[in-house]
PDB file of N, CA and C in Angstrom:
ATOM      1  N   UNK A   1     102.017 103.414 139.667  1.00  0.00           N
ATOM      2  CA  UNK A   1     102.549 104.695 139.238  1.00  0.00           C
ATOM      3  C   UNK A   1     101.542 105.812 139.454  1.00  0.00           C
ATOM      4  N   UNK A   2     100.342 105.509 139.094  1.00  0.00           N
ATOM      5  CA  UNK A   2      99.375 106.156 139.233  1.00  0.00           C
ATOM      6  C   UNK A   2      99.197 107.239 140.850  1.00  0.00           C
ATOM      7  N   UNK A   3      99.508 106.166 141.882  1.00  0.00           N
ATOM      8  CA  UNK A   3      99.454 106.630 143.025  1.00  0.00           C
ATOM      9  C   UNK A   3     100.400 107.439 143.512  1.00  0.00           C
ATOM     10  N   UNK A   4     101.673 106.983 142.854  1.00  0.00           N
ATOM     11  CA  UNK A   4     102.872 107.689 142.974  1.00  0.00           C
ATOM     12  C   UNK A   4     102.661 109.296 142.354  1.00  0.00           C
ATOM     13  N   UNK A   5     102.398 109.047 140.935  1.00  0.00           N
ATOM     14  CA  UNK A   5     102.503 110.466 140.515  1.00  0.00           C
ATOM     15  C   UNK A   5     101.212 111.096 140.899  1.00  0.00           C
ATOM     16  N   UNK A   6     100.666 111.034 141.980  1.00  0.00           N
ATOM     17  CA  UNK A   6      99.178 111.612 141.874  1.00  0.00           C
ATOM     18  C   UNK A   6      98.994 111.816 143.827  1.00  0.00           C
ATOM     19  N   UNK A   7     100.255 110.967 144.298  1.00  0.00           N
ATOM     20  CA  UNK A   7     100.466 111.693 145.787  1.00  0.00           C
ATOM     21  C   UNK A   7      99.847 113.679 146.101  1.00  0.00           C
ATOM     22  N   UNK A   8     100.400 114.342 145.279  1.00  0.00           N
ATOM     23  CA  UNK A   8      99.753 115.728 145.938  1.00  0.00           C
ATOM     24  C   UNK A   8      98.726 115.840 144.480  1.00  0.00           C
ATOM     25  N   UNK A   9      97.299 115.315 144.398  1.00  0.00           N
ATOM     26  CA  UNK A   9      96.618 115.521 143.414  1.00  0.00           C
ATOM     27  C   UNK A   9      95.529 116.937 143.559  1.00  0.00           C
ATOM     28  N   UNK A  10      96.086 117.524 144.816  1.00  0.00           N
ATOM     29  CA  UNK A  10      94.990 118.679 146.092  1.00  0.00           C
ATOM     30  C   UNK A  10      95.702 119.609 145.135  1.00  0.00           C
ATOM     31  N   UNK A  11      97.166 120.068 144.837  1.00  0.00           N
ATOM     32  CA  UNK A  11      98.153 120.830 144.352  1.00  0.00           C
ATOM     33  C   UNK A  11      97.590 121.401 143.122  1.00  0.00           C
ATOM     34  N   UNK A  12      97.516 122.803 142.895  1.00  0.00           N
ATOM     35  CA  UNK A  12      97.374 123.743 141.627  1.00  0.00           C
ATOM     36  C   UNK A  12      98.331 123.305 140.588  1.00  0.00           C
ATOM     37  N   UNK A  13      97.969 122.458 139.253  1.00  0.00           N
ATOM     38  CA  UNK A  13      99.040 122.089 138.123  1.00  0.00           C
ATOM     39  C   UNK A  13      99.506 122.876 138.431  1.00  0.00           C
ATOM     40  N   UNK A  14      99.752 124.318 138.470  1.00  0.00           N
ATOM     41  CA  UNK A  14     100.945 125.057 137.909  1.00  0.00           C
ATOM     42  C   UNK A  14     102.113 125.485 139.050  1.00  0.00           C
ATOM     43  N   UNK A  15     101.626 124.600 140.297  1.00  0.00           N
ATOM     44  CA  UNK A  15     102.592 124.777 141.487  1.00  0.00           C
ATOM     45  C   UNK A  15     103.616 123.597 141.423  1.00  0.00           C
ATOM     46  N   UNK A  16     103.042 122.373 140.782  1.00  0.00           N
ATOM     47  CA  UNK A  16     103.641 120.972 140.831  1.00  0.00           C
ATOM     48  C   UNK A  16     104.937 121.083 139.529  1.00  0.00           C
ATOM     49  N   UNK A  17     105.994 120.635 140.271  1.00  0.00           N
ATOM     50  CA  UNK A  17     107.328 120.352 139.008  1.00  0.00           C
ATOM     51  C   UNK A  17     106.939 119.575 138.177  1.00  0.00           C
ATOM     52  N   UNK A  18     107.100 119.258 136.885  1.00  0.00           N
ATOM     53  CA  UNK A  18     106.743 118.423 135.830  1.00  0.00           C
ATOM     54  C   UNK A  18     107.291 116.925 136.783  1.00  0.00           C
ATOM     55  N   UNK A  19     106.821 115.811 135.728  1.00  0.00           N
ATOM     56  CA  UNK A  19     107.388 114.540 136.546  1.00  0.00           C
ATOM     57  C   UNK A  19     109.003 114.211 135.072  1.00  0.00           C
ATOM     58  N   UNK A  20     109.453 114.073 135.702  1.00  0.00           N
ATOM     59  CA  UNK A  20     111.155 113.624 135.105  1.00  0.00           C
ATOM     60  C   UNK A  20     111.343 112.063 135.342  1.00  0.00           C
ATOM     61  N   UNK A  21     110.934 111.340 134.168  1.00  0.00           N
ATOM     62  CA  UNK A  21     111.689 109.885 134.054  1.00  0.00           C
ATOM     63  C   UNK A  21     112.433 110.345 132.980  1.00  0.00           C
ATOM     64  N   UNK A  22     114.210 110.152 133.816  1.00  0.00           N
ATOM     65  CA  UNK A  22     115.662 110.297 133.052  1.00  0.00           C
ATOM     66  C   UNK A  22     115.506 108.800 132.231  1.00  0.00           C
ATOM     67  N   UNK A  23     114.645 108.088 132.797  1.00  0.00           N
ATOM     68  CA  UNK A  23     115.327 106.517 132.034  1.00  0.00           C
ATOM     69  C   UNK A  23     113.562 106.090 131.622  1.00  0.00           C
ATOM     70  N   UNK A  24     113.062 106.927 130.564  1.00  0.00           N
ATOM     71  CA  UNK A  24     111.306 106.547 130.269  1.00  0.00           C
ATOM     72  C   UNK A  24     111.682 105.398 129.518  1.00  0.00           C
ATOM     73  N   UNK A  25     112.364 104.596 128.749  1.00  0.00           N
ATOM     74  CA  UNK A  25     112.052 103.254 127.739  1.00  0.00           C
ATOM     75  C   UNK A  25     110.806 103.084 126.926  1.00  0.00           C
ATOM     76  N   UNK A  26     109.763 102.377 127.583  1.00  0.00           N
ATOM     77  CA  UNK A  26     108.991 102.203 127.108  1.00  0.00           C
ATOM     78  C   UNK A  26     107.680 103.478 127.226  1.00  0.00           C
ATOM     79  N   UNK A  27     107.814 104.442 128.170  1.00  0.00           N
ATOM     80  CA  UNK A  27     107.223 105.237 128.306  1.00  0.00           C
ATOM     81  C   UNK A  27     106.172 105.165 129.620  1.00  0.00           C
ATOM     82  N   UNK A  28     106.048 104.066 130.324  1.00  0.00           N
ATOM     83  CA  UNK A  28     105.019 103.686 131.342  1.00  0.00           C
ATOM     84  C   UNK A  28     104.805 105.052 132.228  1.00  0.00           C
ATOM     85  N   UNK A  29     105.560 105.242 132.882  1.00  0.00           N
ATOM     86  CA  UNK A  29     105.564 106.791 133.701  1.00  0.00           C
ATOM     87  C   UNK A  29     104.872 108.122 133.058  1.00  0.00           C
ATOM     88  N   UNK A  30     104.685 107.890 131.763  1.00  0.00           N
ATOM     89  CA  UNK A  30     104.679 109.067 131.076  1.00  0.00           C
ATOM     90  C   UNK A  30     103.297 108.988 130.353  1.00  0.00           C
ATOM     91  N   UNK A  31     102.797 107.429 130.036  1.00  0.00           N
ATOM     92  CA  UNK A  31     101.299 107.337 130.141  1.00  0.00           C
ATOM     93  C   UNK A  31     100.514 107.888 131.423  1.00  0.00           C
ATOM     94  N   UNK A  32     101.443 107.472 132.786  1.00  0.00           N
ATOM     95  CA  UNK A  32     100.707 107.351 134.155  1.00  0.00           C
ATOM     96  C   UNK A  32     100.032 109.046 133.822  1.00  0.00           C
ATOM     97  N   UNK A  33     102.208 110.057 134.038  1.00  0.00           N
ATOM     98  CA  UNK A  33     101.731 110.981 134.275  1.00  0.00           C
ATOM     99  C   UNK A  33     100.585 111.988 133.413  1.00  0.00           C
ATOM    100  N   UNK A  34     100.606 111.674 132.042  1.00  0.00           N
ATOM    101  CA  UNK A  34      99.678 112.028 130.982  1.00  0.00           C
ATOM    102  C   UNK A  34      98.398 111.829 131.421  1.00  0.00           C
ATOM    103  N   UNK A  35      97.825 110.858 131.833  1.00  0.00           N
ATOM    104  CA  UNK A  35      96.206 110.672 132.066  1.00  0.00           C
ATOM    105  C   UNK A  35      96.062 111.444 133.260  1.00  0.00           C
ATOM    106  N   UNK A  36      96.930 111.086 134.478  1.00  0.00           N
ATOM    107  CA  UNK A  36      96.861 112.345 135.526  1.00  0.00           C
ATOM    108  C   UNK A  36      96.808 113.824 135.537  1.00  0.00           C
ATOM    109  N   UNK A  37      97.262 114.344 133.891  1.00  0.00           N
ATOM    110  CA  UNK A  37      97.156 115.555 133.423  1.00  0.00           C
ATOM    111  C   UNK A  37      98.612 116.141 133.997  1.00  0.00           C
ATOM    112  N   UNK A  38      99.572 115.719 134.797  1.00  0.00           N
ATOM    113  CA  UNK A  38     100.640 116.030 134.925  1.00  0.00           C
ATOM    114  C   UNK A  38     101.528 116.348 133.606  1.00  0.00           C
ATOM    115  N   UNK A  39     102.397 117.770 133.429  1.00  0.00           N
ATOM    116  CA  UNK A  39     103.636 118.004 132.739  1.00  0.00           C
ATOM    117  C   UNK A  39     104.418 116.485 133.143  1.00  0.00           C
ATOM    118  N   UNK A  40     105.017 116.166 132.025  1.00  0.00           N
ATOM    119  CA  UNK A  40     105.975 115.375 132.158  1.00  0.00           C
ATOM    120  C   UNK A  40     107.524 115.837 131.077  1.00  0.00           C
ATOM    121  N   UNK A  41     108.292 115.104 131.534  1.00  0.00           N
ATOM    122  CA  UNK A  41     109.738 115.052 130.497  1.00  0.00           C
ATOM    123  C   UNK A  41     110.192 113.916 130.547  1.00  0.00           C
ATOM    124  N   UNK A  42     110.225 113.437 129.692  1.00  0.00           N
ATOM    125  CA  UNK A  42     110.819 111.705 129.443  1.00  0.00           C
ATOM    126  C   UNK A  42     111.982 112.013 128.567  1.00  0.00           C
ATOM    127  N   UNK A  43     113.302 111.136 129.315  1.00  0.00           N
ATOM    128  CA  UNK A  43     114.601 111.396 128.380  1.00  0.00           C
ATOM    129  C   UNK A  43     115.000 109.358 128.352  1.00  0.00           C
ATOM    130  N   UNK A  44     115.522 109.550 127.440  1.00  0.00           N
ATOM    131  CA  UNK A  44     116.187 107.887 127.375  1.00  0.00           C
ATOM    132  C   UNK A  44     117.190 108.113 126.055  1.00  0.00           C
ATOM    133  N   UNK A  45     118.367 107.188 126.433  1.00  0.00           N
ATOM    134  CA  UNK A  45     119.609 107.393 125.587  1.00  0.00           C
ATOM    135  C   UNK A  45     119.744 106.539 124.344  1.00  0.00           C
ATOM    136  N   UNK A  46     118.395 105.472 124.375  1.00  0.00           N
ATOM    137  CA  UNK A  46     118.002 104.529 123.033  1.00  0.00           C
ATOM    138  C   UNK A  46     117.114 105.000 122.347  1.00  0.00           C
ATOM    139  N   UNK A  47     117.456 105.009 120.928  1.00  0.00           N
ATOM    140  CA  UNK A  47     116.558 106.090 120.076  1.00  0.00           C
ATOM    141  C   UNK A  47     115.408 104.383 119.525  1.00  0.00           C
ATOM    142  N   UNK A  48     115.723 103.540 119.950  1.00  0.00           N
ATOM    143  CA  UNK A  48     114.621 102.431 120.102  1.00  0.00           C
ATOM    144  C   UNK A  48     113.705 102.325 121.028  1.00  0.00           C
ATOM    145  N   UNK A  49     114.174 103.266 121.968  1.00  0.00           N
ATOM    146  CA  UNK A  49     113.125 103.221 123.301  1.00  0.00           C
ATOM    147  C   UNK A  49     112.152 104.160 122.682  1.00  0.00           C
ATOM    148  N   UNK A  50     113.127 105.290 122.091  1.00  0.00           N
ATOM    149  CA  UNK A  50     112.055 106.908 121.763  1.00  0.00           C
ATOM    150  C   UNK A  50     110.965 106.603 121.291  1.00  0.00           C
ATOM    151  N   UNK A  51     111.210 105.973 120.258  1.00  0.00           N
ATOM    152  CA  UNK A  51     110.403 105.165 119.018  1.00  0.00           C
ATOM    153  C   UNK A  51     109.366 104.515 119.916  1.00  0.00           C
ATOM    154  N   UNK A  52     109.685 103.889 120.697  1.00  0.00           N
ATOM    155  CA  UNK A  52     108.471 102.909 120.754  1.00  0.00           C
ATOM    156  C   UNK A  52     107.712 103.789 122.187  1.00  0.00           C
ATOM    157  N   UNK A  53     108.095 104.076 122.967  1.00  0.00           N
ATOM    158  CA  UNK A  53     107.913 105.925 123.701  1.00  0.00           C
ATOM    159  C   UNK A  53     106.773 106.611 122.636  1.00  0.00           C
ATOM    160  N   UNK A  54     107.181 106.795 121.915  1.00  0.00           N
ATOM    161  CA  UNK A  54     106.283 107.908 120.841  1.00  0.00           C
ATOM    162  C   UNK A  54     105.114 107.317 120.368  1.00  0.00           C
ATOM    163  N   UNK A  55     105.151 106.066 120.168  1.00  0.00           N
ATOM    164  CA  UNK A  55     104.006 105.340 119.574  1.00  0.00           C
ATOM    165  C   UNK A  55     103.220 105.068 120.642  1.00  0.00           C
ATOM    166  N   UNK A  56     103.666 104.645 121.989  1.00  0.00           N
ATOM    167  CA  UNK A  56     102.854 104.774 122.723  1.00  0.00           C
ATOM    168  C   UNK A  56     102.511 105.844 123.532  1.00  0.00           C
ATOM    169  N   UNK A  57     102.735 106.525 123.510  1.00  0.00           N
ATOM    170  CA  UNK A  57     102.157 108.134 123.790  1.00  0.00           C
ATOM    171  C   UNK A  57     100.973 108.540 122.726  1.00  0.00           C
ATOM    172  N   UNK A  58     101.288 107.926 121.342  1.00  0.00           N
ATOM    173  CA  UNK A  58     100.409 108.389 120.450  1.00  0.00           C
ATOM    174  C   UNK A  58      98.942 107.318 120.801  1.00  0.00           C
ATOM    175  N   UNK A  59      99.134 106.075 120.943  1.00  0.00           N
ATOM    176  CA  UNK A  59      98.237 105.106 121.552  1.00  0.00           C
ATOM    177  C   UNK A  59      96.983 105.017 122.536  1.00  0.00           C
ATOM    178  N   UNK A  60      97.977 105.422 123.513  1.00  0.00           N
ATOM    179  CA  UNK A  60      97.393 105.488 124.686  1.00  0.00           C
ATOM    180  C   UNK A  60      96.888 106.470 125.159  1.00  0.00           C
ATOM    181  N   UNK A  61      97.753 107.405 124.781  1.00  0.00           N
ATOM    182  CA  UNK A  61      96.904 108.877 125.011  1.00  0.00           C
ATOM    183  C   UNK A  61      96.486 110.163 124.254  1.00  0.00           C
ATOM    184  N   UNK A  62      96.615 109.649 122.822  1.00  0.00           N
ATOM    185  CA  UNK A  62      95.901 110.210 121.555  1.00  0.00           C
ATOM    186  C   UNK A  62      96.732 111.293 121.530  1.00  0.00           C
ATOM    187  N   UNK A  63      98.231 111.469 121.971  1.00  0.00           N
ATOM    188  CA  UNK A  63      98.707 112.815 121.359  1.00  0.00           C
ATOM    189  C   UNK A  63      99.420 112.465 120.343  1.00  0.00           C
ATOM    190  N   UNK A  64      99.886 113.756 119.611  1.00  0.00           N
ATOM    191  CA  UNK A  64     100.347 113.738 118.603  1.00  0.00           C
ATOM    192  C   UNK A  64     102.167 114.343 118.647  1.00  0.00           C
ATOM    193  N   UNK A  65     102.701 114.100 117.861  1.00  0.00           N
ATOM    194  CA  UNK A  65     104.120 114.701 117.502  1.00  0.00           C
ATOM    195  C   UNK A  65     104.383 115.553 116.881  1.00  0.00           C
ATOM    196  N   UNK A  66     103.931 116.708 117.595  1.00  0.00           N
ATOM    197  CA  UNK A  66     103.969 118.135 116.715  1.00  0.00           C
ATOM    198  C   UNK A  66     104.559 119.583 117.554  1.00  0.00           C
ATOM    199  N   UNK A  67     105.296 119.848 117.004  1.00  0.00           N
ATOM    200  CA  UNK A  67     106.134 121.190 117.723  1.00  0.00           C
ATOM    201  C   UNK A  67     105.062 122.535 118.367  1.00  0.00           C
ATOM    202  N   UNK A  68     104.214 122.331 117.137  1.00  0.00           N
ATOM    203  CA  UNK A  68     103.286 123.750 117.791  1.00  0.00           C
ATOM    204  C   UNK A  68     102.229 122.791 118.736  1.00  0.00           C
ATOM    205  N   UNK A  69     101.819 121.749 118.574  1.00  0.00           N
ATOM    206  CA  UNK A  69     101.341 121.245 119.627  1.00  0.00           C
ATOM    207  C   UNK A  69     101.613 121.516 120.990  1.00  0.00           C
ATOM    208  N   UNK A  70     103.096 121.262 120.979  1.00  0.00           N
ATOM    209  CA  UNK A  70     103.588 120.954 122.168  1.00  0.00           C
ATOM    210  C   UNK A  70     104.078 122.239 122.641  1.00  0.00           C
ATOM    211  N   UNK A  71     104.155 123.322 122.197  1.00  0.00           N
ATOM    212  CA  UNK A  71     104.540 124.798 122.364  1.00  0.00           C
ATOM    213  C   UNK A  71     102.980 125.290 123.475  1.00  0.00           C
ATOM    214  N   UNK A  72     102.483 124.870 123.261  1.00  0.00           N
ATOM    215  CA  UNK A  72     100.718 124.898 123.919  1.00  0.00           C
ATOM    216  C   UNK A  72     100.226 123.887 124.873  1.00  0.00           C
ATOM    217  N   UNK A  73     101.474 122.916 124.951  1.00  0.00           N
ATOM    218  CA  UNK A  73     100.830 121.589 125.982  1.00  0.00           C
ATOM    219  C   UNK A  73      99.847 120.783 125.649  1.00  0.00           C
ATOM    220  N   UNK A  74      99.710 120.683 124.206  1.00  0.00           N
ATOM    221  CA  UNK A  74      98.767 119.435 123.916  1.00  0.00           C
ATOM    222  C   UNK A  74      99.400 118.264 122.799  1.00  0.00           C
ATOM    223  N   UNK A  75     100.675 118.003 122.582  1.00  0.00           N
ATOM    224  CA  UNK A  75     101.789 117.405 121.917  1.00  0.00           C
ATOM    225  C   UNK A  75     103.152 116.779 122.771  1.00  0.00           C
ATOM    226  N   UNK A  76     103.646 116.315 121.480  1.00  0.00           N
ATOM    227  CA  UNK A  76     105.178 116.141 121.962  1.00  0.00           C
ATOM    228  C   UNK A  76     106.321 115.961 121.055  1.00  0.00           C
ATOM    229  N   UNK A  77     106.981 115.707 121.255  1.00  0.00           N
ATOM    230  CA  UNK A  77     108.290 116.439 120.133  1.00  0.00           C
ATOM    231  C   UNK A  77     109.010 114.951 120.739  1.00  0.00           C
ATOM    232  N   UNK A  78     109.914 114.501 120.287  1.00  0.00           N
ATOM    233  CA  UNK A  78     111.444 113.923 120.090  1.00  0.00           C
ATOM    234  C   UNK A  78     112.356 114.271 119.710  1.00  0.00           C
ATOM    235  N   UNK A  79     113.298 114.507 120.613  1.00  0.00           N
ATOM    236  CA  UNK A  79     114.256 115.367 119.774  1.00  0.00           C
ATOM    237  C   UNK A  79     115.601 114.727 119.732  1.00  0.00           C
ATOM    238  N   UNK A  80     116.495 114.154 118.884  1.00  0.00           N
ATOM    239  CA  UNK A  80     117.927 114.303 118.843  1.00  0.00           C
ATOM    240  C   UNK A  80     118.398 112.692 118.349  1.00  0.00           C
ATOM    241  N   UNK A  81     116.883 112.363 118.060  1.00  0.00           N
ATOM    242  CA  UNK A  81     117.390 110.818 117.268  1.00  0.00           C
ATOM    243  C   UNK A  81     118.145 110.714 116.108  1.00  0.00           C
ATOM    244  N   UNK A  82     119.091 110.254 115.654  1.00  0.00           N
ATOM    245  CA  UNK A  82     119.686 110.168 114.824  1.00  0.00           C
ATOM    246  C   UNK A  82     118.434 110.192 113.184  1.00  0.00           C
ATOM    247  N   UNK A  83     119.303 110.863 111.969  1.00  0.00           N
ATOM    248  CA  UNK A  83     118.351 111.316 111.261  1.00  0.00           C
ATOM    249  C   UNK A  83     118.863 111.307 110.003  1.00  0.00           C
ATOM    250  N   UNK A  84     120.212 110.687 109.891  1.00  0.00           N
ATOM    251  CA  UNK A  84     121.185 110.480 108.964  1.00  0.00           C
ATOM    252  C   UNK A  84     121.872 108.918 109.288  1.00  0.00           C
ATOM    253  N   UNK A  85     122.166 108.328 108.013  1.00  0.00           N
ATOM    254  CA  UNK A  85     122.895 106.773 108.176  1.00  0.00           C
ATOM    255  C   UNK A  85     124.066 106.851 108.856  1.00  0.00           C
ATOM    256  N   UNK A  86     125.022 108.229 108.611  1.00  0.00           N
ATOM    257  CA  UNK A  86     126.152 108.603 109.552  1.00  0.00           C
ATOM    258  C   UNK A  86     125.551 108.834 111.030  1.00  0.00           C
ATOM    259  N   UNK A  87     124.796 109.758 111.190  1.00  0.00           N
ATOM    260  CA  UNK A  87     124.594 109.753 112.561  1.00  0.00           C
ATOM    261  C   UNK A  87     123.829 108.332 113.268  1.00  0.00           C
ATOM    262  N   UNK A  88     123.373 107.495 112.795  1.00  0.00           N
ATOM    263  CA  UNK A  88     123.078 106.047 113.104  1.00  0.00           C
ATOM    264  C   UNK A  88     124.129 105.281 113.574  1.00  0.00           C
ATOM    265  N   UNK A  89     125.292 105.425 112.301  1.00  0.00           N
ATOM    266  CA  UNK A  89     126.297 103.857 112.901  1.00  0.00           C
ATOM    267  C   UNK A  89     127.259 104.711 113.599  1.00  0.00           C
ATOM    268  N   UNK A  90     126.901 105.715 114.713  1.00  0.00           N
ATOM    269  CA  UNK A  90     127.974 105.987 115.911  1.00  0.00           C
ATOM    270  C   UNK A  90     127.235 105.448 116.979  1.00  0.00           C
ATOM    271  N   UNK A  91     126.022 104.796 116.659  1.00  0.00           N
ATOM    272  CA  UNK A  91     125.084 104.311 117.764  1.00  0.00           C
ATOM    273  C   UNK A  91     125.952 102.627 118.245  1.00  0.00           C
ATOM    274  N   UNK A  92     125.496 101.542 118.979  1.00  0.00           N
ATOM    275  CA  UNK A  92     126.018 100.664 118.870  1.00  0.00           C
ATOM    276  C   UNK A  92     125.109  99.729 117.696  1.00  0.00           C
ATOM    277  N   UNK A  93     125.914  98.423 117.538  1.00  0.00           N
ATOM    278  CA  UNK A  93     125.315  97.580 116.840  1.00  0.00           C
ATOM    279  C   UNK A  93     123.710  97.078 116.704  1.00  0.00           C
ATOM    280  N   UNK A  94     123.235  96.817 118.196  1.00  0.00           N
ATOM    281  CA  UNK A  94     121.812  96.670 118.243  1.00  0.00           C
ATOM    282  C   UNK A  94     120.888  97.302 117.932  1.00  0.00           C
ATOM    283  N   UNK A  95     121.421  98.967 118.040  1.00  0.00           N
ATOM    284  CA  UNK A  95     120.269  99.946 117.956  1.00  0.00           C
ATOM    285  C   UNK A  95     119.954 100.197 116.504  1.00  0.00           C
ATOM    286  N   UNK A  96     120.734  99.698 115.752  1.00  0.00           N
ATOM    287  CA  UNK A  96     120.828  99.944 114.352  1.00  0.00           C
ATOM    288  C   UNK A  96     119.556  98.897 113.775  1.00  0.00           C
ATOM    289  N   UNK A  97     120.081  97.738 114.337  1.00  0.00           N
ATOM    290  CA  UNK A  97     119.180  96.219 114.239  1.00  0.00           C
ATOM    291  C   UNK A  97     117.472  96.723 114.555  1.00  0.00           C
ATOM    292  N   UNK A  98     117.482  97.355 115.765  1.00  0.00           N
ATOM    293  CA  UNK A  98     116.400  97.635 116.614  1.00  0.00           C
ATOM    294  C   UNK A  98     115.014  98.936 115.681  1.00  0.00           C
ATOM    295  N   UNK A  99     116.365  99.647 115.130  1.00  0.00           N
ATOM    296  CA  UNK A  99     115.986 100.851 114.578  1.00  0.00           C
ATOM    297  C   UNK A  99     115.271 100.499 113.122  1.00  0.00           C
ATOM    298  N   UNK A 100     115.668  99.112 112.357  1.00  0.00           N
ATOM    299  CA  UNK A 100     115.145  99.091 111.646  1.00  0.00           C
ATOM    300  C   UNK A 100     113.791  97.913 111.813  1.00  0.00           C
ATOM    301  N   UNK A 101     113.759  97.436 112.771  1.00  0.00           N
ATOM    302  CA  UNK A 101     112.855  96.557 112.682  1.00  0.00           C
ATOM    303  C   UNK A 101     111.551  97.563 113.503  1.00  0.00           C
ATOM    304  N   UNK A 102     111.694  98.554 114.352  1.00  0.00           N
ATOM    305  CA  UNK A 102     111.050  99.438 113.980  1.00  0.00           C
ATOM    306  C   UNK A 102     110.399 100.486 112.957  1.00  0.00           C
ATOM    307  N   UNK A 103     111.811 100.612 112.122  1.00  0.00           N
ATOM    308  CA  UNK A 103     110.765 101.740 111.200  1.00  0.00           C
ATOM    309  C   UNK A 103     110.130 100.225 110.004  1.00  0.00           C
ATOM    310  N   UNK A 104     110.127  99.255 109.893  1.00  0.00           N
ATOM    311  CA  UNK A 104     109.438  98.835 109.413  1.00  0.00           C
ATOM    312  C   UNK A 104     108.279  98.191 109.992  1.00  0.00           C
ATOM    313  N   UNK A 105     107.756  98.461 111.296  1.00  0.00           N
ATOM    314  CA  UNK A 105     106.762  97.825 112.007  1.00  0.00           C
ATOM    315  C   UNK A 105     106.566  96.906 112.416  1.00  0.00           C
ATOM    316  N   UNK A 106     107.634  96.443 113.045  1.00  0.00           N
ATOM    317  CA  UNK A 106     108.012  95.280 113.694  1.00  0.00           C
ATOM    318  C   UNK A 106     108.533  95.651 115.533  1.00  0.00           C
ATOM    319  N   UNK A 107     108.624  94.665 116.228  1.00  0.00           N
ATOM    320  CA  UNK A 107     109.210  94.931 117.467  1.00  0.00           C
ATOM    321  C   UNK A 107     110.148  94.098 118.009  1.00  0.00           C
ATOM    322  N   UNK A 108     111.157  94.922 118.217  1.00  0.00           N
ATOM    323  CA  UNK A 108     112.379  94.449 118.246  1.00  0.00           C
ATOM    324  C   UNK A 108     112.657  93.463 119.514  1.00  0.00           C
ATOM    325  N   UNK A 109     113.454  91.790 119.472  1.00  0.00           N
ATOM    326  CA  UNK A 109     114.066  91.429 120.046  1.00  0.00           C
ATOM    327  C   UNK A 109     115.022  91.114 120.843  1.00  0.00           C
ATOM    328  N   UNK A 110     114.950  90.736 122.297  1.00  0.00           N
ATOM    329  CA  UNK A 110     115.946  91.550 122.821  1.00  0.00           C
ATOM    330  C   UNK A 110     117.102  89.876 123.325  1.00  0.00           C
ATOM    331  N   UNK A 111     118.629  90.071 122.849  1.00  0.00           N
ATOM    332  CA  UNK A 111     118.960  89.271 122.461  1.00  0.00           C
ATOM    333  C   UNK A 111     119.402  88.869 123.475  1.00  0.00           C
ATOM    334  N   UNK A 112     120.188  87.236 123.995  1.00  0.00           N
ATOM    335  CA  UNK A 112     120.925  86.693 124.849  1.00  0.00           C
ATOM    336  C   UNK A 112     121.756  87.822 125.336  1.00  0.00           C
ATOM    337  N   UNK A 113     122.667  87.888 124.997  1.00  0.00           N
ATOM    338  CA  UNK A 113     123.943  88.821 124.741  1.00  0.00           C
ATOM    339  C   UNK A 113     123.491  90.472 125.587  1.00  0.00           C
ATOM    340  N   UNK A 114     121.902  90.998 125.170  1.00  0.00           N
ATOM    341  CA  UNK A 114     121.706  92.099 126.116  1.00  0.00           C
ATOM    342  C   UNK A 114     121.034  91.651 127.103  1.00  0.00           C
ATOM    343  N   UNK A 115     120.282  90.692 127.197  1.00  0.00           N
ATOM    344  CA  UNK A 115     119.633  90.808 128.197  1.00  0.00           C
ATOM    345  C   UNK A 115     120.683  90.168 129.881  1.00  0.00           C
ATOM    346  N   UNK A 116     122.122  89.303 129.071  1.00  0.00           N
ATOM    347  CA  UNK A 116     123.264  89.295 130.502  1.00  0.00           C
ATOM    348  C   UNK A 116     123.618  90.745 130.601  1.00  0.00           C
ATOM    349  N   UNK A 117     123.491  92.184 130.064  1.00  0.00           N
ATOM    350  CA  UNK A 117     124.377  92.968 130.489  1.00  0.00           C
ATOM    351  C   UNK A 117     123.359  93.702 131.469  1.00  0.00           C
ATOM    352  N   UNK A 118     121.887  93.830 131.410  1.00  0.00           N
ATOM    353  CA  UNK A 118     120.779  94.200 131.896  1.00  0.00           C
ATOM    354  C   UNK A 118     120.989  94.019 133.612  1.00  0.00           C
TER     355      UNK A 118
END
């Protein structure tokens, strides 16, 4: 990834488009582009991916989850995870499963059943 996101590394940051992983999961692209000092935007439609996305962003590359941080380019925000028990169970069944074995510090298993639809 490294090589990938770091092809025009000659380029003025502020000429280069941010890097866009539509499908970040675990966040790998978004460590790469972070240490490269590249803008990035990571989107993913599992608020289990976000979660574990965020922790490793916080990990690996010592940022933090803060709005004015990230208003300045030294943060990052999550935005639109469910934040209410109603807005949770319109999610499917797993993410609910997933969601809590995260917020209690655990890491979630990924079952027969998803890994045939994968």
């Amino acid at each position: 990834l490294r090589s990938f996101l770091g092809r025009d590394e000659g380029k003025a940051q502020l000429r280069r488009p941010p890097h866009l992983d539509a499908f970040c999961g675990c966040g790998t692209a978004l460590v790469a582009a972070q240490k490269l000092k590249r803008q990035w935007i990571g989107i993913d439609i599992s608020p289990t991916a976000c979660r574990v996305m965020a922790k490793r962003l916080k990990k690996d590359c010592g940022l933090k989850e803060d709005e004015k941080l990230w208003e300045i380019g030294r943060g990052f925000v999550v935005r639109d995870l469910p934040k209410t028990e109603e807005e949770l169970r319109k999610y499917p069944p797993f993410e609910f499963e997933n969601w809590a074995v995260v917020a209690l510090g655990g890491i979630p298993k990924q079952s027969a059943s998803r890994r045939s639809r994968n």
